[in-house]
C-alpha atoms as a PDB file:
ATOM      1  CA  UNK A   1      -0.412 -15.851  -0.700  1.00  0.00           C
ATOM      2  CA  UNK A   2      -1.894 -13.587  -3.394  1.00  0.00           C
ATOM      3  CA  UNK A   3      -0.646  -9.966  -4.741  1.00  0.00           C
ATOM      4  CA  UNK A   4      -3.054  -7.471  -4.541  1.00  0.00           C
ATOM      5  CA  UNK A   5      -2.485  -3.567  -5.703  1.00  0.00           C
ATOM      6  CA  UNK A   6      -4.550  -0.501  -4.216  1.00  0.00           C
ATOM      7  CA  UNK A   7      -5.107   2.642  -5.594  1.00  0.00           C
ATOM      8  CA  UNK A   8      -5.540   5.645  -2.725  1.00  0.00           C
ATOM      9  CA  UNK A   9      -6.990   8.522  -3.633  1.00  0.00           C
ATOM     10  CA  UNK A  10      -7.016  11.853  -1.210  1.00  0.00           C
ATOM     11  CA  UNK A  11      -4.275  13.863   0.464  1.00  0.00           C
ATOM     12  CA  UNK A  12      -1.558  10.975   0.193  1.00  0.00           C
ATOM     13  CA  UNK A  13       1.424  12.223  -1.836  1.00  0.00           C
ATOM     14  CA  UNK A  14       4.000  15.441   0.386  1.00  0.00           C
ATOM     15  CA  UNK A  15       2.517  14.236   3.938  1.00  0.00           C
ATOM     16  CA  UNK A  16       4.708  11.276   4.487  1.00  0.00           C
ATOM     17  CA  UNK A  17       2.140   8.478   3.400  1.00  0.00           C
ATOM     18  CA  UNK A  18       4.845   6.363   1.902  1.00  0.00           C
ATOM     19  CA  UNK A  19       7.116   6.181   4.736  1.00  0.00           C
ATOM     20  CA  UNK A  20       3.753   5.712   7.569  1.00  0.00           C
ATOM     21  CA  UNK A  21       2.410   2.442   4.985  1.00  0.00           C
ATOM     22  CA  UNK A  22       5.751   0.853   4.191  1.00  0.00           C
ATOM     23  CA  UNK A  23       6.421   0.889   8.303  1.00  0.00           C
ATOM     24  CA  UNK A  24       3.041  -0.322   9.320  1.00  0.00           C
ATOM     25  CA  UNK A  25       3.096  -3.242   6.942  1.00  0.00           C
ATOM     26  CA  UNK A  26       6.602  -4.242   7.308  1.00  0.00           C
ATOM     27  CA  UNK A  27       5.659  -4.483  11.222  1.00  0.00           C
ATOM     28  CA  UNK A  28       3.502  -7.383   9.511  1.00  0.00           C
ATOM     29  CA  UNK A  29       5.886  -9.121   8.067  1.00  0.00           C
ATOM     30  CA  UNK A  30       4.391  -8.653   4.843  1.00  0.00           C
ATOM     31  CA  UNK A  31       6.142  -8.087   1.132  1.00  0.00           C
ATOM     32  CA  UNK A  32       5.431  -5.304  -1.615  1.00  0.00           C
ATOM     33  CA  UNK A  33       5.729  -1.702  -2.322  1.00  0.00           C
ATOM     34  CA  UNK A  34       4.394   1.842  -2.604  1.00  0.00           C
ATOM     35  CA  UNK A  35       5.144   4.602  -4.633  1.00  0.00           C
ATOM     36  CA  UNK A  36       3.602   7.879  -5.935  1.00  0.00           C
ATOM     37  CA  UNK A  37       1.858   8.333  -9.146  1.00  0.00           C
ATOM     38  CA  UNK A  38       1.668  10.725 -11.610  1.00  0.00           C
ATOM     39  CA  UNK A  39      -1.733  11.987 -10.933  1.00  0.00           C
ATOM     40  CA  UNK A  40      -1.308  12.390  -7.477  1.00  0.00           C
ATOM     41  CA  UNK A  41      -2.256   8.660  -6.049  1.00  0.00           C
ATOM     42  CA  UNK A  42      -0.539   6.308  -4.185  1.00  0.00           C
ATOM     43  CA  UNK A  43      -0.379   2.651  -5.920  1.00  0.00           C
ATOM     44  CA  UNK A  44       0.597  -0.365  -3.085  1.00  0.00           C
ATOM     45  CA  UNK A  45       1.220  -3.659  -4.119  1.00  0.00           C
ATOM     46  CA  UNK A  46       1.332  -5.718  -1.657  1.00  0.00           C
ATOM     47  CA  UNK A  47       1.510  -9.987  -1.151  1.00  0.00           C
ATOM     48  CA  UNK A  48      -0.894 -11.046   1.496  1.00  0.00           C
ATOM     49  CA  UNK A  49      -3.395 -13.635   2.208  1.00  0.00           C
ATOM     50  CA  UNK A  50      -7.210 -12.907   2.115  1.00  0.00           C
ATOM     51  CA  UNK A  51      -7.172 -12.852   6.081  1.00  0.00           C
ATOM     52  CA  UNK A  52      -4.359 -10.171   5.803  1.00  0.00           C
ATOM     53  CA  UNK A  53      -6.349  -7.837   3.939  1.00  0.00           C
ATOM     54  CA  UNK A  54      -8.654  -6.180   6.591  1.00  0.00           C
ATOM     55  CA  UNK A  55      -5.376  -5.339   8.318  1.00  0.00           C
ATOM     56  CA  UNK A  56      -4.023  -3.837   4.823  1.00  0.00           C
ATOM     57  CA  UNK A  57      -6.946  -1.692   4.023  1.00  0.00           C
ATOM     58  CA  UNK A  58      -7.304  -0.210   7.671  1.00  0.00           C
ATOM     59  CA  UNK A  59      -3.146   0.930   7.514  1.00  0.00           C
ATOM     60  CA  UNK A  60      -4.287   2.346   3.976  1.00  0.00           C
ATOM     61  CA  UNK A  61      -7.129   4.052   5.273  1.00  0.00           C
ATOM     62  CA  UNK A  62      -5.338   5.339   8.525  1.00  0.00           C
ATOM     63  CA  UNK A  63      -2.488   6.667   6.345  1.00  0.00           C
ATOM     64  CA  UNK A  64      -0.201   9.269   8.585  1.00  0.00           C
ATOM     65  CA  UNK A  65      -1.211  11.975  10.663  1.00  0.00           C
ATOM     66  CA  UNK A  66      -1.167  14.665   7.751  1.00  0.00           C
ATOM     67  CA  UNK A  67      -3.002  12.461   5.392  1.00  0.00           C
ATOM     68  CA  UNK A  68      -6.388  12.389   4.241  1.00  0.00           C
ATOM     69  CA  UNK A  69      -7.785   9.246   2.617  1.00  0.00           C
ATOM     70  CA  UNK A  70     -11.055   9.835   0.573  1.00  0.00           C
ATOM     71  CA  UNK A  71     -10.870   6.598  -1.493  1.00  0.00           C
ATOM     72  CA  UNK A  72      -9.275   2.993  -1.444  1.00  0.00           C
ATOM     73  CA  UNK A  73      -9.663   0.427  -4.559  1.00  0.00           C
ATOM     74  CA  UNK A  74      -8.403  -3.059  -4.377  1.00  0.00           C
ATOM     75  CA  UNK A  75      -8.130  -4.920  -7.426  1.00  0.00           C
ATOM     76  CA  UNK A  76      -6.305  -8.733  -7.442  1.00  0.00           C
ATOM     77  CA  UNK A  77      -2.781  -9.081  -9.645  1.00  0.00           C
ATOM     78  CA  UNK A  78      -3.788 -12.189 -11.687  1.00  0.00           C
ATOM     79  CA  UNK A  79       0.447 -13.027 -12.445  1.00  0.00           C
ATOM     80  CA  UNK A  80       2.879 -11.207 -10.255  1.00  0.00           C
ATOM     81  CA  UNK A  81       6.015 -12.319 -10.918  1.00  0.00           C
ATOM     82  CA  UNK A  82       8.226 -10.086  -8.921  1.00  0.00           C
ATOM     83  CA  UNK A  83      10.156 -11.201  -6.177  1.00  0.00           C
ATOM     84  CA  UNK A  84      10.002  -8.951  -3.191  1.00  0.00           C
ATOM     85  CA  UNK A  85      12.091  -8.775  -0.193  1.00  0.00           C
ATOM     86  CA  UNK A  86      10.489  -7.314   2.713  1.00  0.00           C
ATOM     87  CA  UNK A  87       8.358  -3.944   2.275  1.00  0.00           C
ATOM     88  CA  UNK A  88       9.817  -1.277  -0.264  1.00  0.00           C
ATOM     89  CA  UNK A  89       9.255   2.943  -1.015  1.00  0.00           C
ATOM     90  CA  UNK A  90       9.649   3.171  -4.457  1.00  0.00           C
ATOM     91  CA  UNK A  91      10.560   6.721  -5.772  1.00  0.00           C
END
């Protein structure tokens, strides 16, 4: 199992984004977090296996019903260190 952190860009930060991803992922059993960023992104890091990721991006993409998703980047964590236990919002 490999970390992985994404980057979504759109209408994702005051329309409950967090709370829909965190749910939706923790449904599949998998381990990370997401939080809000300064500049108005959402950053997920997330531990999953490369057959997991389709799943991933489509929940990212979905995002809640108030959301708008214009752009998703995936980029591999090369060390990742953290211990996570079960799916975490991060404020």
């Amino acid at each position: 199992m490999e970390s992985y952190r994404f980057i979504v860009y759109g209408k994702v930060q005051g329309v409950f984004y967090r709370k829909f991803v965190a749910r939706k992922l923790r449904e599949l059993g998998l381990q990370g977090y997401v939080r809000n960023l300064l500049d108005g992104t959402v950053e997920v890091v997330v531990r999953a296996t490369e057959d997991e990721l389709p799943k991933v991006e489509r929940i990212l993409y979905e995002g809640s019903p108030l959301s708008e998703v214009e752009q998703v980047e995936m980029e591999p964590l090369e060390e990742d260190d953290l211990l996570y236990e079960g799916f975490e919002i991060r404020y």
